[in-house]
C-alpha atoms as a PDB file:
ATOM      1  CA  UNK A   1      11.882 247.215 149.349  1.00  0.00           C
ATOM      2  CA  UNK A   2      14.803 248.578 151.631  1.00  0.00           C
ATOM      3  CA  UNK A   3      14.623 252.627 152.715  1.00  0.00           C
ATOM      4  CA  UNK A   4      16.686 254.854 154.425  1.00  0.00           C
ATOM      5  CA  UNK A   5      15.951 256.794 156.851  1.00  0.00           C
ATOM      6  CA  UNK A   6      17.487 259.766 159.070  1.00  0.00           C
ATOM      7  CA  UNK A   7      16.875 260.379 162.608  1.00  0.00           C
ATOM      8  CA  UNK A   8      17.862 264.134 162.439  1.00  0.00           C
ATOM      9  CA  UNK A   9      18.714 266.130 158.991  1.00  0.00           C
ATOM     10  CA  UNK A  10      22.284 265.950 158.577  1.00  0.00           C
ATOM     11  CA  UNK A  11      22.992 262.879 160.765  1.00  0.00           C
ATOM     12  CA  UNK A  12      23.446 259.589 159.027  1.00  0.00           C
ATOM     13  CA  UNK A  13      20.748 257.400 157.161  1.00  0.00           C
ATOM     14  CA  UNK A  14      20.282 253.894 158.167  1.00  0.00           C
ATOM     15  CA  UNK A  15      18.610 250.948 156.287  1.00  0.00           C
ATOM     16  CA  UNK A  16      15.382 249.548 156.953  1.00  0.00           C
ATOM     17  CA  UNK A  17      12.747 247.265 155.318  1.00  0.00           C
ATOM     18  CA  UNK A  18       9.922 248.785 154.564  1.00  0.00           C
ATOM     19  CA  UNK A  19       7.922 245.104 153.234  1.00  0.00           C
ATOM     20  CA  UNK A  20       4.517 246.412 151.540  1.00  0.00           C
ATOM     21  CA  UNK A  21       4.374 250.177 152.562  1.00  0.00           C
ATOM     22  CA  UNK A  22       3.770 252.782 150.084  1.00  0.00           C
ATOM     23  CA  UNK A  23       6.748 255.547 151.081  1.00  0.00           C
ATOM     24  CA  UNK A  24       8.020 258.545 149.631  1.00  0.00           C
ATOM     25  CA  UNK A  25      10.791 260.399 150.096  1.00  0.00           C
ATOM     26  CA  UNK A  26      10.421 262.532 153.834  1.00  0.00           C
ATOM     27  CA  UNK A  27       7.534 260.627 154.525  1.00  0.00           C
ATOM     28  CA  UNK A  28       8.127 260.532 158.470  1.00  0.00           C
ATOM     29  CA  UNK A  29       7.907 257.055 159.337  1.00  0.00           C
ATOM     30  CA  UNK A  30       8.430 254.883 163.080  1.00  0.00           C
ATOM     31  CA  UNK A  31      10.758 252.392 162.935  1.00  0.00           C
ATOM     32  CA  UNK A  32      12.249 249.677 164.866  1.00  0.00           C
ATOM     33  CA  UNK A  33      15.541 249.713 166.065  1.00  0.00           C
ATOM     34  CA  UNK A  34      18.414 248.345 168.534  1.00  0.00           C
ATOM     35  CA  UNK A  35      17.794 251.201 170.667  1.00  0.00           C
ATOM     36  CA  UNK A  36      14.186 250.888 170.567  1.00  0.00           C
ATOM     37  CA  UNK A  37      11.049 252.455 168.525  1.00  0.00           C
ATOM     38  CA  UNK A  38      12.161 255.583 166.876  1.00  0.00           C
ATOM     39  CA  UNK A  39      10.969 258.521 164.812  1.00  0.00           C
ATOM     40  CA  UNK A  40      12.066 259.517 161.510  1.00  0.00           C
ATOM     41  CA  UNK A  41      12.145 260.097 158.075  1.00  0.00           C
ATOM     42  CA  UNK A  42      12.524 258.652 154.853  1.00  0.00           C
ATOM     43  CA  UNK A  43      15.865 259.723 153.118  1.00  0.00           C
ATOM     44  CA  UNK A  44      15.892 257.649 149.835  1.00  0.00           C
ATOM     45  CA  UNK A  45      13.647 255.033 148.565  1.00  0.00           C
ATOM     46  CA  UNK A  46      14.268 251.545 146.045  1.00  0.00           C
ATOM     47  CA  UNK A  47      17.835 251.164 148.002  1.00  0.00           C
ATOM     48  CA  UNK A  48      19.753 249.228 146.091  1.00  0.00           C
ATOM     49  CA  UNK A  49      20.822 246.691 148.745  1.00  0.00           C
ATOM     50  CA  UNK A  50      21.973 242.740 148.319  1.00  0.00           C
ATOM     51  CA  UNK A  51      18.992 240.423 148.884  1.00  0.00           C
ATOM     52  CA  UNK A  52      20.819 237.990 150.774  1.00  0.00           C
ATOM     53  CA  UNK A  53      21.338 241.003 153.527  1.00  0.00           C
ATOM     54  CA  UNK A  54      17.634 242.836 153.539  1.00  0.00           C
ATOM     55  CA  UNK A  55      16.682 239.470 156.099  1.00  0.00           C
ATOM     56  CA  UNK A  56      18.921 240.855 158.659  1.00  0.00           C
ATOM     57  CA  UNK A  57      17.496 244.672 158.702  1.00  0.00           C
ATOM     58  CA  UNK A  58      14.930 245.915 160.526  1.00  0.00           C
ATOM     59  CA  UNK A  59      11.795 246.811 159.845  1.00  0.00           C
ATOM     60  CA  UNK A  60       9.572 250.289 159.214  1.00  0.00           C
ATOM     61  CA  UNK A  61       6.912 249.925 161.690  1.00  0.00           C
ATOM     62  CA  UNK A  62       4.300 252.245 159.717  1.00  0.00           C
ATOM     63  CA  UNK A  63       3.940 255.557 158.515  1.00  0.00           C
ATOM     64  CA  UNK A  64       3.755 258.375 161.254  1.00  0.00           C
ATOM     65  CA  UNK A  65       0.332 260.362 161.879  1.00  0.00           C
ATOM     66  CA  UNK A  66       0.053 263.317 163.454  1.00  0.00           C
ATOM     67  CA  UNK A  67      -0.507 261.700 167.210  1.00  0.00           C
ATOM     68  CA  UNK A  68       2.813 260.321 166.422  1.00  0.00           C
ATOM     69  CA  UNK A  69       4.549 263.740 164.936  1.00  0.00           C
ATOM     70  CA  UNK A  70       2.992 264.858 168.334  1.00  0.00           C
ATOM     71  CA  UNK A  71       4.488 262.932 170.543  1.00  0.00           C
ATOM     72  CA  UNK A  72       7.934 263.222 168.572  1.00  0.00           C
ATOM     73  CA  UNK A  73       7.904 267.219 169.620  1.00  0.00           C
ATOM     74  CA  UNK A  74       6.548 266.499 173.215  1.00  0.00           C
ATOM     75  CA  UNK A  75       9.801 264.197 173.632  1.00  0.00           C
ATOM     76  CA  UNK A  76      12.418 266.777 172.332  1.00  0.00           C
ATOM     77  CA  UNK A  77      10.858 269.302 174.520  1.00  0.00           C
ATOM     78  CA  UNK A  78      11.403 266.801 177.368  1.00  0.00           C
ATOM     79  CA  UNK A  79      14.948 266.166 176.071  1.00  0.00           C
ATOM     80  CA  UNK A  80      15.615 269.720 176.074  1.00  0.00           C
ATOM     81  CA  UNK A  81      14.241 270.181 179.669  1.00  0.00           C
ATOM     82  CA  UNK A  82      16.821 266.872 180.724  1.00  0.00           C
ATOM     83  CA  UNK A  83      19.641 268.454 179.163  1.00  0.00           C
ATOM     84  CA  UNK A  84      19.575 271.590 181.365  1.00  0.00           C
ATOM     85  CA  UNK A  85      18.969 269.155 184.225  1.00  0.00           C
ATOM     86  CA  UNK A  86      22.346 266.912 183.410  1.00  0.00           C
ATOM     87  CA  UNK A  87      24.444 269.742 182.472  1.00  0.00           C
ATOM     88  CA  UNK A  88      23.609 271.407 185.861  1.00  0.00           C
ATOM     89  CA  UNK A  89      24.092 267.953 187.542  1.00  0.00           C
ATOM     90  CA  UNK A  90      27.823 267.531 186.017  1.00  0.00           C
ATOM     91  CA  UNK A  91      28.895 271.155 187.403  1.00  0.00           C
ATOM     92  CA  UNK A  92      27.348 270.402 190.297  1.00  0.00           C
ATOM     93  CA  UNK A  93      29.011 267.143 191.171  1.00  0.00           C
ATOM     94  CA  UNK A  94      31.989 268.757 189.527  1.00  0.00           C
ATOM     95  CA  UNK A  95      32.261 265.663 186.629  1.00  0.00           C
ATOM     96  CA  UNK A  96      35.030 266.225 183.806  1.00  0.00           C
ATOM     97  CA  UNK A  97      32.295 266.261 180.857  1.00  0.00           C
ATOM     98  CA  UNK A  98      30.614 268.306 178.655  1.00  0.00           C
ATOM     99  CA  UNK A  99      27.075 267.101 177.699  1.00  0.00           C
ATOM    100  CA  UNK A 100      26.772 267.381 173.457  1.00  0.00           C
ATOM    101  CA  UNK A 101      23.027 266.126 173.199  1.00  0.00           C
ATOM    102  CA  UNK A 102      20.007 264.262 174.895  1.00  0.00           C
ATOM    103  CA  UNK A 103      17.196 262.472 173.282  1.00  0.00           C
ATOM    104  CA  UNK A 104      14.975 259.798 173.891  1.00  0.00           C
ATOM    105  CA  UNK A 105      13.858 257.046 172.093  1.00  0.00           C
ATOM    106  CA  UNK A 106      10.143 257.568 170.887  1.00  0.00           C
ATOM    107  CA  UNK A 107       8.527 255.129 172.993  1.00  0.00           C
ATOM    108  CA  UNK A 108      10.609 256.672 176.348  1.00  0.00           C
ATOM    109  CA  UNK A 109      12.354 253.001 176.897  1.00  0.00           C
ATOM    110  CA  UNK A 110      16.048 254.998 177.075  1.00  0.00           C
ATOM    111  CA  UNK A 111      17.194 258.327 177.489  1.00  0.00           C
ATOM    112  CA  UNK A 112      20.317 258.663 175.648  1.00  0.00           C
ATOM    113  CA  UNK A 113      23.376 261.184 176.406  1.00  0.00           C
ATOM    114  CA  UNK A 114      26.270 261.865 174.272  1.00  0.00           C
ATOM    115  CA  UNK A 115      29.091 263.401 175.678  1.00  0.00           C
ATOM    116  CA  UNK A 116      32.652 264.483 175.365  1.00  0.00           C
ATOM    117  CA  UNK A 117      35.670 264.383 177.672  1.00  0.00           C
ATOM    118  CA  UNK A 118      39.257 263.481 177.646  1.00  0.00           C
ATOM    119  CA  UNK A 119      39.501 260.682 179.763  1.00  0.00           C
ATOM    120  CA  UNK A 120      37.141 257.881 180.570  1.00  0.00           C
ATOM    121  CA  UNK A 121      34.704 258.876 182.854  1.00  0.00           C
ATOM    122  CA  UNK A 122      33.241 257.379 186.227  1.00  0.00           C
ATOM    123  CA  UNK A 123      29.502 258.376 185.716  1.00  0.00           C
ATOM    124  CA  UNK A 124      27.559 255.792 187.633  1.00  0.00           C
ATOM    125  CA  UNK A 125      26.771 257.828 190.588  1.00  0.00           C
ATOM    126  CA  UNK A 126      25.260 260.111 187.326  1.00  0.00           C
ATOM    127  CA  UNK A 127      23.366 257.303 185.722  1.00  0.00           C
ATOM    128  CA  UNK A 128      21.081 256.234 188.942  1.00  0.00           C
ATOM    129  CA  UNK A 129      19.964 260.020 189.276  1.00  0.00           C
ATOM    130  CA  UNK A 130      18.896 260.314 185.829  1.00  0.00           C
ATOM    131  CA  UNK A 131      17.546 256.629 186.301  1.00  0.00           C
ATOM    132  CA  UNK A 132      15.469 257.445 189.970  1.00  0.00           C
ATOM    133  CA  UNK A 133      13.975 260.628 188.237  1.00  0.00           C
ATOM    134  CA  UNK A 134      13.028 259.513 184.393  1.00  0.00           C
ATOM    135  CA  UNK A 135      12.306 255.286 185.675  1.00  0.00           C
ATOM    136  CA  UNK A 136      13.992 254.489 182.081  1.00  0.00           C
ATOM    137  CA  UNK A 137      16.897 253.139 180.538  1.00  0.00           C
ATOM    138  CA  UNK A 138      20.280 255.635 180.562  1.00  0.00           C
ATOM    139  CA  UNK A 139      22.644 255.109 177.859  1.00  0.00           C
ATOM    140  CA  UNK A 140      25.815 257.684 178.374  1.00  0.00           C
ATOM    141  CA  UNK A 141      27.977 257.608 174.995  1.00  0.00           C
ATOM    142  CA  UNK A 142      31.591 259.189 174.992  1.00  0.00           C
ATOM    143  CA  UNK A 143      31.878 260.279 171.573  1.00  0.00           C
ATOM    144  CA  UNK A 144      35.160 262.565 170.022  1.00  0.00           C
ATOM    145  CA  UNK A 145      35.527 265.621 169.037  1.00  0.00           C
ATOM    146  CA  UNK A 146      34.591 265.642 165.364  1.00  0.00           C
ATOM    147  CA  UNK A 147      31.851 263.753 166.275  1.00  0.00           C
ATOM    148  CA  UNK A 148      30.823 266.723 168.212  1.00  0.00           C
ATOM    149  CA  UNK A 149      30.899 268.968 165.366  1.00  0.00           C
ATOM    150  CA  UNK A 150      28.901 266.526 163.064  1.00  0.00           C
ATOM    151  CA  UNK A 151      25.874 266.385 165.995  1.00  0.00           C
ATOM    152  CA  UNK A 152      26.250 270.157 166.336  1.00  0.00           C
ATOM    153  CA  UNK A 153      27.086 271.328 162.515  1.00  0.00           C
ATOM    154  CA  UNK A 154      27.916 274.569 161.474  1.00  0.00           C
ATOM    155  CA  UNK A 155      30.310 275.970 158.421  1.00  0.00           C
ATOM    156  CA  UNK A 156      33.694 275.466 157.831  1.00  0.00           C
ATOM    157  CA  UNK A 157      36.295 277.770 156.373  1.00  0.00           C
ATOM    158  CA  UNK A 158      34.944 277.556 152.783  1.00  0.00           C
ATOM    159  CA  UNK A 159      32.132 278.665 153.695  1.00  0.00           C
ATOM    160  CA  UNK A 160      29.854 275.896 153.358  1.00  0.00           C
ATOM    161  CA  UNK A 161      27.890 273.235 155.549  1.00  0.00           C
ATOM    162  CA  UNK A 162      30.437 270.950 157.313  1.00  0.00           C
ATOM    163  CA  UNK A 163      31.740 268.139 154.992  1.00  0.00           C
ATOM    164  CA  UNK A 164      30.554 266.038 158.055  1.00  0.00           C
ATOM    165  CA  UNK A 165      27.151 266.989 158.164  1.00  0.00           C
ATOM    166  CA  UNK A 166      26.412 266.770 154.875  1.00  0.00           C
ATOM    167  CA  UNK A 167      27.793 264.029 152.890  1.00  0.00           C
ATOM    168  CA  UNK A 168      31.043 262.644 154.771  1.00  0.00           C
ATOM    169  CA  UNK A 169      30.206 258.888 156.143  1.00  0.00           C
ATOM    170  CA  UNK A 170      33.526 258.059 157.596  1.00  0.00           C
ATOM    171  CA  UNK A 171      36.294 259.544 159.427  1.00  0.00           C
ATOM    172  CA  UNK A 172      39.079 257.910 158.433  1.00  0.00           C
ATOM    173  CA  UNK A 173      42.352 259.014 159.978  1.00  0.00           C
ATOM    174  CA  UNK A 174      43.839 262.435 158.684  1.00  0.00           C
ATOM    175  CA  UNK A 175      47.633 263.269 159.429  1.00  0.00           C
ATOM    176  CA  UNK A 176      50.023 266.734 159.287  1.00  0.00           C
ATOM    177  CA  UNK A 177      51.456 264.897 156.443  1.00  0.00           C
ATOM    178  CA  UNK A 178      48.675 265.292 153.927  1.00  0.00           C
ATOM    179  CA  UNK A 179      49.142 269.048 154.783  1.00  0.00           C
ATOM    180  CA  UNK A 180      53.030 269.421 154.289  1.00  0.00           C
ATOM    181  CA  UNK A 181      51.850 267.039 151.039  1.00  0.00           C
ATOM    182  CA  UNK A 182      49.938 269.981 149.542  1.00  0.00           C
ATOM    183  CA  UNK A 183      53.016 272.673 150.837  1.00  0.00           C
ATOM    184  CA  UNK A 184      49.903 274.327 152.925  1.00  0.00           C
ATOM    185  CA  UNK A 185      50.866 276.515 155.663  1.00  0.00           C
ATOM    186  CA  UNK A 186      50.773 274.612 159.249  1.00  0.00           C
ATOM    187  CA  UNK A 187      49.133 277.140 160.608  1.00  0.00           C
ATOM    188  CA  UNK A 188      46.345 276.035 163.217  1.00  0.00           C
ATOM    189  CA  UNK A 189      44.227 278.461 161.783  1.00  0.00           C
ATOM    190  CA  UNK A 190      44.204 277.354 158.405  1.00  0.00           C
ATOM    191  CA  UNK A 191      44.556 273.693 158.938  1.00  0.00           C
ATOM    192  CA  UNK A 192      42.480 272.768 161.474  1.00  0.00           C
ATOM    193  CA  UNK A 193      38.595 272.529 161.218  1.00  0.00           C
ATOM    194  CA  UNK A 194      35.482 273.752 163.922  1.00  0.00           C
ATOM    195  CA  UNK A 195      36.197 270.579 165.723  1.00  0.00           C
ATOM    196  CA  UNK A 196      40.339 271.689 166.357  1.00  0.00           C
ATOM    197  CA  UNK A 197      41.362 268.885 164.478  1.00  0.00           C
ATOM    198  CA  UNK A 198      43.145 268.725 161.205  1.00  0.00           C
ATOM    199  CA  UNK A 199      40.574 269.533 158.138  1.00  0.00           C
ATOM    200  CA  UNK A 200      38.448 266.193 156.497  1.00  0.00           C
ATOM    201  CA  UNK A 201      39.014 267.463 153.670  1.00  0.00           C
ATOM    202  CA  UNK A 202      43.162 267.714 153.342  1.00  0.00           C
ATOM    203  CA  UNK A 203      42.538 264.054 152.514  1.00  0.00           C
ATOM    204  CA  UNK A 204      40.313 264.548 149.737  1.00  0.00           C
ATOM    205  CA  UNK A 205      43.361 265.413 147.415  1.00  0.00           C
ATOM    206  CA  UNK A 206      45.536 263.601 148.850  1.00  0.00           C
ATOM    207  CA  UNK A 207      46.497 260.349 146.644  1.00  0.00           C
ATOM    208  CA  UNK A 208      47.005 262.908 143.824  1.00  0.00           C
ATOM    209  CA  UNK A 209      49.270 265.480 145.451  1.00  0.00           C
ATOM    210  CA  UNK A 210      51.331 262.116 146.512  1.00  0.00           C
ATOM    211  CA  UNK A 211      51.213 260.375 143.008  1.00  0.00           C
ATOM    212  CA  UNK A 212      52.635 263.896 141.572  1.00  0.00           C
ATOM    213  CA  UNK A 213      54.799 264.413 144.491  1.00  0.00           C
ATOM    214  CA  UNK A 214      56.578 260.598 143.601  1.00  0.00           C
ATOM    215  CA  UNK A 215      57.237 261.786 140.434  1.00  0.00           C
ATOM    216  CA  UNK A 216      59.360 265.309 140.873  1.00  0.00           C
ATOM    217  CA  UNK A 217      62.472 265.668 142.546  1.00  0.00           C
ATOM    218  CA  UNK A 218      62.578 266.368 146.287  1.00  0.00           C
ATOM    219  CA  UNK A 219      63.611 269.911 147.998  1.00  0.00           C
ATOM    220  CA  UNK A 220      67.366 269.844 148.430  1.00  0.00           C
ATOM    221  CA  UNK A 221      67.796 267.448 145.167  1.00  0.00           C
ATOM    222  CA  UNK A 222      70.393 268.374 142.300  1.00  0.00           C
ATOM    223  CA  UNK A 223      69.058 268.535 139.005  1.00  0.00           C
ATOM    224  CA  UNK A 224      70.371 269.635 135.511  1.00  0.00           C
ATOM    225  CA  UNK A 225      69.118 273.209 133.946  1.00  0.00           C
ATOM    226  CA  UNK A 226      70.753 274.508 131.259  1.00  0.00           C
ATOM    227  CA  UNK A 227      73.387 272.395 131.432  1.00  0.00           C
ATOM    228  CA  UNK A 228      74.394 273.365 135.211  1.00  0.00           C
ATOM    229  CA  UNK A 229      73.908 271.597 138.285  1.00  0.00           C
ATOM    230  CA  UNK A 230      71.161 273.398 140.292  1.00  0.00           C
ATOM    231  CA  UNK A 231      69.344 272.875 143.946  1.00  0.00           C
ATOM    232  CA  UNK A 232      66.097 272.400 143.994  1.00  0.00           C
ATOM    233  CA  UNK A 233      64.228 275.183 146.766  1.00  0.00           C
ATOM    234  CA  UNK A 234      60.663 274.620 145.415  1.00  0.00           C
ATOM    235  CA  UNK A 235      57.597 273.097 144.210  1.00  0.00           C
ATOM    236  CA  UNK A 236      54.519 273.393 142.657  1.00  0.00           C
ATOM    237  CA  UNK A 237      52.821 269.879 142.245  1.00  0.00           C
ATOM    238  CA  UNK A 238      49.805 271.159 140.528  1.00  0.00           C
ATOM    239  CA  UNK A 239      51.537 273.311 137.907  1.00  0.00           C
ATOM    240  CA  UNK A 240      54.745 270.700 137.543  1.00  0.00           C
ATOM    241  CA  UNK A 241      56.815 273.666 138.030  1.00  0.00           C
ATOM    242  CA  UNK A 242      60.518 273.072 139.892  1.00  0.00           C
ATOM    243  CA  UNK A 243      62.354 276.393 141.241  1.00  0.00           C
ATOM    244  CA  UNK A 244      65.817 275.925 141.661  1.00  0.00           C
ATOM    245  CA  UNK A 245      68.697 278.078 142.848  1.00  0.00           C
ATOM    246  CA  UNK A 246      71.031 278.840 139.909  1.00  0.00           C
ATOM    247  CA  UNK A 247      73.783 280.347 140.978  1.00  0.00           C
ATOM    248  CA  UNK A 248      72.107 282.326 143.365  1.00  0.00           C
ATOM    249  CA  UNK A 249      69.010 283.344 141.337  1.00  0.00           C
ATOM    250  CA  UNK A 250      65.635 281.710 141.851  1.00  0.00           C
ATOM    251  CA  UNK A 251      64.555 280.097 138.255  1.00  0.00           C
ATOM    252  CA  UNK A 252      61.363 278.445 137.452  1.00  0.00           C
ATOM    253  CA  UNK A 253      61.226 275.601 135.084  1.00  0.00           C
ATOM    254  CA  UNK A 254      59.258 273.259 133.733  1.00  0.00           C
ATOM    255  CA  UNK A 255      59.286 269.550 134.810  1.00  0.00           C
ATOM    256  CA  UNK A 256      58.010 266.789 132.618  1.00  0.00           C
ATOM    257  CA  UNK A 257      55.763 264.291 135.076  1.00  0.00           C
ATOM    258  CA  UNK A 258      54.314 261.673 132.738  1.00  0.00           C
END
């Protein structure tokens, strides 16, 4: 039987094996992974996943007890305690980074660091302090911006749980385009998300605001209304509505898509 299972509540699920185990959904299980031995919980259970590919995942080690669920809050009031201690390293030492989280594996074998900055980063001299103090693996991981906001979370402009907390997988590349597409204002403020970059979800509408756009006449085009050549000044996808300029009056008409 293949699980998933989540490492944090809104971060992503990942597939395991769970061979004879009896699991239910949030069961907190340990698992083994590439990083090491780590806590979590189940997400979904009966995964449908290919058969020829469940050899290659890896395994859920057991369900968690309470010594375990234990020693899960012990190490993420450690990992608070080292984030205070790197973040006051890198303004010491003056480094061009801003720390986004710290955790450690559950068994201690690696303490890993996600950070942000705009350039790469020379962190060595960062790594063998953290490594002389905490004797265990560092892993430092420059991640971007929107990755940022899907560690931290928070709501967007709707008003709901960011779309990359919650149910958003990928993030596929988003362009000013999709927003001139949808004739929204380019407005920072209303096109770009917590992150500062341009809104996930001006992509979710996109194909359709194209496919409607292909099939009305562009701004500045000549069309025929009422038997006189007009300029069209105007659009409204959605609706199928043209406004043109005839003869110096703004008209609205109608504009057969199918």
């Amino acid at each position: 039987m293949v699980v998933s299972v989540k490492f944090k509540k809104d971060g992503k699920a990942y597939y395991f094996e769970s061979e004879d185990l009896e699991l239910n959904k949030e069961d907190y299980v340990l698992v083994e992974t590439e990083k090491g031995i780590q806590f979590g919980f189940i997400n979904d259970t009966n995964v449908d996943f290919k058969k020829n590919s469940v050899s290659d995942l890896k395994k859920v080690i057991r369900k968690a007890d309470d010594k375990d669920y234990n020693k899960y809050l012990s190490n993420l009031k450690s990992a608070k305690e080292v984030y205070d201690i790197v973040k006051c390293k890198v303004e010491e030492d003056d480094i061009p980074m801003k720390i986004v989280d710290v955790s450690f594996t559950f068994d201690k074998k690696q303490l890993l660091i996600n950070f942000i900055a705009d350039e790469r980063i020379d962190f060595r001299e960062l790594v063998k302090f953290l490594a002389a103090k905490y004797k265990t693996y560092i892993e430092m991981h420059q991640i971007g911006v929107r990755d940022k906001a899907k560690e931290i979370g928070g709501l967007g402009q709707c008003g709901h749980a960011l779309c990359c907390t919650t149910f958003k997988k990928s993030m596929e590349g988003i362009s000013i385009n999709m927003a001139k597409n949808q004739n929204i204002s380019l407005n920072p403020s209303k096109i770009n998300g917590c992150c500062g970059r341009l809104l996930c979800c001006l992509s979710y509408e996109d194909d359709v605001y194209c496919e409607l756009r292909d099939k009305m006449p562009k701004i500045n085009d000549e069309i025929e209304v009422d038997g006189q050549k007009c300029k069209v000044i105007k659009l409204d996808l959605l609706k199928g509505k043209v406004y043109v300029d005839l003869n110096g009056i703004e008209k609205v008409v109608d504009y057969n898509v199918e």
